[in-house]
PDB file of N, CA and C in Angstrom:
ATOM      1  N   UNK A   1       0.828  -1.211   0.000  1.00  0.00           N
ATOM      2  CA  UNK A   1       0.000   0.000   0.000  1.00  0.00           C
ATOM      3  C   UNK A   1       0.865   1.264   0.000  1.00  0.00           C
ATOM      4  N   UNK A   2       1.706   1.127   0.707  1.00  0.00           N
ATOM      5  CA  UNK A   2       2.733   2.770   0.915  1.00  0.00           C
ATOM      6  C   UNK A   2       3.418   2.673  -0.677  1.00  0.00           C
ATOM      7  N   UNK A   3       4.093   1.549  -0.402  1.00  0.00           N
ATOM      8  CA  UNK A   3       4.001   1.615  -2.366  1.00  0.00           C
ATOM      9  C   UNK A   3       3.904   2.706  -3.079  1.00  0.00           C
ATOM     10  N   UNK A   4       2.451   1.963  -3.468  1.00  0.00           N
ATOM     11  CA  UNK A   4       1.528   2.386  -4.374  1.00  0.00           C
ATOM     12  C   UNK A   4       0.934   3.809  -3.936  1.00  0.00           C
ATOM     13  N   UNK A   5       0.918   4.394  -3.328  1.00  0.00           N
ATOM     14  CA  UNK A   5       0.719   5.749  -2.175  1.00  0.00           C
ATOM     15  C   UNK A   5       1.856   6.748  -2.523  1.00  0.00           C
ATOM     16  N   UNK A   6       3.044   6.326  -2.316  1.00  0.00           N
ATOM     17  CA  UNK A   6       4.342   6.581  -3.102  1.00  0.00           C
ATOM     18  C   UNK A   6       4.522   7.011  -4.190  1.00  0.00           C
ATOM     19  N   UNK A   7       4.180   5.746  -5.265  1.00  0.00           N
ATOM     20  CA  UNK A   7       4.249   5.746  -6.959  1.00  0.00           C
ATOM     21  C   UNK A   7       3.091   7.153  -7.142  1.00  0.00           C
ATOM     22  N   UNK A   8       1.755   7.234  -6.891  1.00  0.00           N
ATOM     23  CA  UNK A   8       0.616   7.754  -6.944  1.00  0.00           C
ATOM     24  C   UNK A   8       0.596   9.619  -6.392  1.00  0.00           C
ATOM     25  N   UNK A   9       1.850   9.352  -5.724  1.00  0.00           N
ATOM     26  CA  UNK A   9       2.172  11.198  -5.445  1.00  0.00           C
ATOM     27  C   UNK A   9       3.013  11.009  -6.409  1.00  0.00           C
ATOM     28  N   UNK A  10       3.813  10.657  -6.711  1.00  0.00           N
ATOM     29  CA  UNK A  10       4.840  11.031  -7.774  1.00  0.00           C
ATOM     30  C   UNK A  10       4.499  11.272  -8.638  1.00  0.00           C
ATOM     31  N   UNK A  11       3.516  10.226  -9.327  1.00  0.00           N
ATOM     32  CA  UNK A  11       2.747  10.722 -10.920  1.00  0.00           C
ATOM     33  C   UNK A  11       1.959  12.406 -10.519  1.00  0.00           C
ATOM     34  N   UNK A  12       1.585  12.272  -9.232  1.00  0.00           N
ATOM     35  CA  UNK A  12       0.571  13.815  -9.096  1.00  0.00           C
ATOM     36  C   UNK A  12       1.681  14.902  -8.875  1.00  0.00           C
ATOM     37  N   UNK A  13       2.611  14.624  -8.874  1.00  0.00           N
ATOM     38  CA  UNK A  13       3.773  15.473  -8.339  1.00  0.00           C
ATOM     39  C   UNK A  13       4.174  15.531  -9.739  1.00  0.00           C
ATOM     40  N   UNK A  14       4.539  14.946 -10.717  1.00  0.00           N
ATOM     41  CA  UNK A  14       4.956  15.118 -12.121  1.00  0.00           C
ATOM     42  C   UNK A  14       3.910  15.892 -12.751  1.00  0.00           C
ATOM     43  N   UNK A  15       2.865  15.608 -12.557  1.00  0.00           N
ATOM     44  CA  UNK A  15       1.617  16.550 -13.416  1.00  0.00           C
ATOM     45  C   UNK A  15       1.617  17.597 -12.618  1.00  0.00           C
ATOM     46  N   UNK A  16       1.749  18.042 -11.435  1.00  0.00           N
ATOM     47  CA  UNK A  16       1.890  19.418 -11.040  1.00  0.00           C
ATOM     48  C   UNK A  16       3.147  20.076 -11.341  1.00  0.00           C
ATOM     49  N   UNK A  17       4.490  19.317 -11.768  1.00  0.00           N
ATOM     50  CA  UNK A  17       5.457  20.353 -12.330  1.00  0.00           C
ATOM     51  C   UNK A  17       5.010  20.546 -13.498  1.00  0.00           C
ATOM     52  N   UNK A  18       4.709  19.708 -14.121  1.00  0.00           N
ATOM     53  CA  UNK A  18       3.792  20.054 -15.921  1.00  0.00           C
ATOM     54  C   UNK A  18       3.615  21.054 -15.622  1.00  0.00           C
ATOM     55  N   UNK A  19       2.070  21.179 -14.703  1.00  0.00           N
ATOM     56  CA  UNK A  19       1.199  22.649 -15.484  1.00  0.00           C
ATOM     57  C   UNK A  19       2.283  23.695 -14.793  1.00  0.00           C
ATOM     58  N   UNK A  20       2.968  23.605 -13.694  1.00  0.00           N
ATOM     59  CA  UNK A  20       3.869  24.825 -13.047  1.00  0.00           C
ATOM     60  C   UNK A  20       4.827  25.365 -14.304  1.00  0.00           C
ATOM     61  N   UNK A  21       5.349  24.034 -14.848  1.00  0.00           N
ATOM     62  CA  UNK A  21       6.395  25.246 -15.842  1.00  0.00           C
ATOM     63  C   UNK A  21       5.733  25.325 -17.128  1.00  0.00           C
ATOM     64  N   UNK A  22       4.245  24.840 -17.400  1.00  0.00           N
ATOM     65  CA  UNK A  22       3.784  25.595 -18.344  1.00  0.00           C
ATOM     66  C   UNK A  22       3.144  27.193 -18.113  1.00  0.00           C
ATOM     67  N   UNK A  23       2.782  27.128 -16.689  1.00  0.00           N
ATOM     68  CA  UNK A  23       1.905  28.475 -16.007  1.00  0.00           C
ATOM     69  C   UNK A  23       3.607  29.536 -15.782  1.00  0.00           C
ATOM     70  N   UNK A  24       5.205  28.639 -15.937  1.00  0.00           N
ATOM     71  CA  UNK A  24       5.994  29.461 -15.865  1.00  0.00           C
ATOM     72  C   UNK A  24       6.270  29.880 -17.072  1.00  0.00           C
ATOM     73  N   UNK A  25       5.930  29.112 -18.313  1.00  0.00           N
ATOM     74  CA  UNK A  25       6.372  29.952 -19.641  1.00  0.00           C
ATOM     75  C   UNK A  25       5.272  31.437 -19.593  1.00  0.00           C
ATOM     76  N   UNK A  26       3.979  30.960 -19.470  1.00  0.00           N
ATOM     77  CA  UNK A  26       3.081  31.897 -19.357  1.00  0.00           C
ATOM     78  C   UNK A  26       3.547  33.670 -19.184  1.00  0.00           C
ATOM     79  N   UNK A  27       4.363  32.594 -17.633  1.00  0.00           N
ATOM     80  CA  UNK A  27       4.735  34.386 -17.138  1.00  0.00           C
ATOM     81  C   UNK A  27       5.677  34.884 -17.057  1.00  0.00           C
ATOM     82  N   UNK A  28       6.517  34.102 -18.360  1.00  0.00           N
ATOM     83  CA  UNK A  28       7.924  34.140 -19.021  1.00  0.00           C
ATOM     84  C   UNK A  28       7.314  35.483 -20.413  1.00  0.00           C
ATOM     85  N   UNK A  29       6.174  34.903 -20.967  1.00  0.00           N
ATOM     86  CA  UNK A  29       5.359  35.626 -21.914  1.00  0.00           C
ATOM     87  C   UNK A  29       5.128  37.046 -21.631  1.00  0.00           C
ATOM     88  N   UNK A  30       4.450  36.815 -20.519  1.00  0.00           N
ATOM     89  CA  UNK A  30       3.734  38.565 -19.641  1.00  0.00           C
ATOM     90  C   UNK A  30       5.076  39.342 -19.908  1.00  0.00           C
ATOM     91  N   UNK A  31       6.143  38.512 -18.827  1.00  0.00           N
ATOM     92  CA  UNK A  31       7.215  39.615 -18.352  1.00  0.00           C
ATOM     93  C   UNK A  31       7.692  40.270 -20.135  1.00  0.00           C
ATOM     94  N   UNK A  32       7.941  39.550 -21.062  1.00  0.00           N
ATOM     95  CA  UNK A  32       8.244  39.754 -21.987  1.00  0.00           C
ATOM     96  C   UNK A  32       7.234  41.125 -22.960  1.00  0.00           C
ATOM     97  N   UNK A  33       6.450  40.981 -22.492  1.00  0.00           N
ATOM     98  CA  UNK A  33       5.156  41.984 -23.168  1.00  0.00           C
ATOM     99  C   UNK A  33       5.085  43.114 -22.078  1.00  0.00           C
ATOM    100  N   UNK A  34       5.917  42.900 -21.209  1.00  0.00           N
ATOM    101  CA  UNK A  34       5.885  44.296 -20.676  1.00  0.00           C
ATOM    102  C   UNK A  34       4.386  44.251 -19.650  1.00  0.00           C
ATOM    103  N   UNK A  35       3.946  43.301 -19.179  1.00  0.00           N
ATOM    104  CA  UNK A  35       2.887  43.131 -18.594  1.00  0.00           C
ATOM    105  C   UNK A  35       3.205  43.720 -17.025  1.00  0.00           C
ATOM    106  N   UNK A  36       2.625  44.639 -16.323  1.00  0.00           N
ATOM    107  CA  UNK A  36       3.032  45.268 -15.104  1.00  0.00           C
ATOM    108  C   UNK A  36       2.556  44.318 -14.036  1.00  0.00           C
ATOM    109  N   UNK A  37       3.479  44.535 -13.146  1.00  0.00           N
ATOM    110  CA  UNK A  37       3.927  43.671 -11.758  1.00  0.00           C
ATOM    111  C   UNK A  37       2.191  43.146 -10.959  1.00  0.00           C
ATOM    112  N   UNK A  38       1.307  44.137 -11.231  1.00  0.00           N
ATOM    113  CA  UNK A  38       0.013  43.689 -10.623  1.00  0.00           C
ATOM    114  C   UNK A  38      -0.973  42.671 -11.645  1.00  0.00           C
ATOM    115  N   UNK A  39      -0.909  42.649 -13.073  1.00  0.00           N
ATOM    116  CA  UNK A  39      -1.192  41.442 -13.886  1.00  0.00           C
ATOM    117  C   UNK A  39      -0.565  40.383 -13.766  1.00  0.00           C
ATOM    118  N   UNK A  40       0.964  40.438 -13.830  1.00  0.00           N
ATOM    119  CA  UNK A  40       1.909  39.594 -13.238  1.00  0.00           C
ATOM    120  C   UNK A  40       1.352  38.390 -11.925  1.00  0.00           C
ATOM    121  N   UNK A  41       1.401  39.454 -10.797  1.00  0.00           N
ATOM    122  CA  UNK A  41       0.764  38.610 -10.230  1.00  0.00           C
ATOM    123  C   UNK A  41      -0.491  37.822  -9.785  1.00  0.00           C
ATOM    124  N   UNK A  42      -1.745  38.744 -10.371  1.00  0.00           N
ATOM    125  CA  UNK A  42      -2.665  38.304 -10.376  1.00  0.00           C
ATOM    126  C   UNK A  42      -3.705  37.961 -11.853  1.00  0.00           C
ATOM    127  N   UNK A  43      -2.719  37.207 -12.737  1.00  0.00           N
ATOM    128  CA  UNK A  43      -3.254  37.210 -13.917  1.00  0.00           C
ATOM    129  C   UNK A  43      -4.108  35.417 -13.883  1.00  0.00           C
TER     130      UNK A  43
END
């Protein structure tokens, strides 16, 4: 069971760096467009 508990965060832990460094190109994009510090952070 810890196992599989184990294996089962890791896959959820791999799909949460996914969307993180896709939500980081994102705001690789903004900074690039000149997007100001309050869109930045609350876009």
């Amino acid at each position: 069971m810890e196992i599989n508990l184990v294996l089962g965060t890791r896959q959820d832990m791999v799909k949460h760096w996914i969307s993180m460094s896709k939500g980081f190109h994102e705001i690789l994009k903004s900074i690039k467009n000149d997007i100001t510090l309050g869109d930045f952070y609350y876009a």
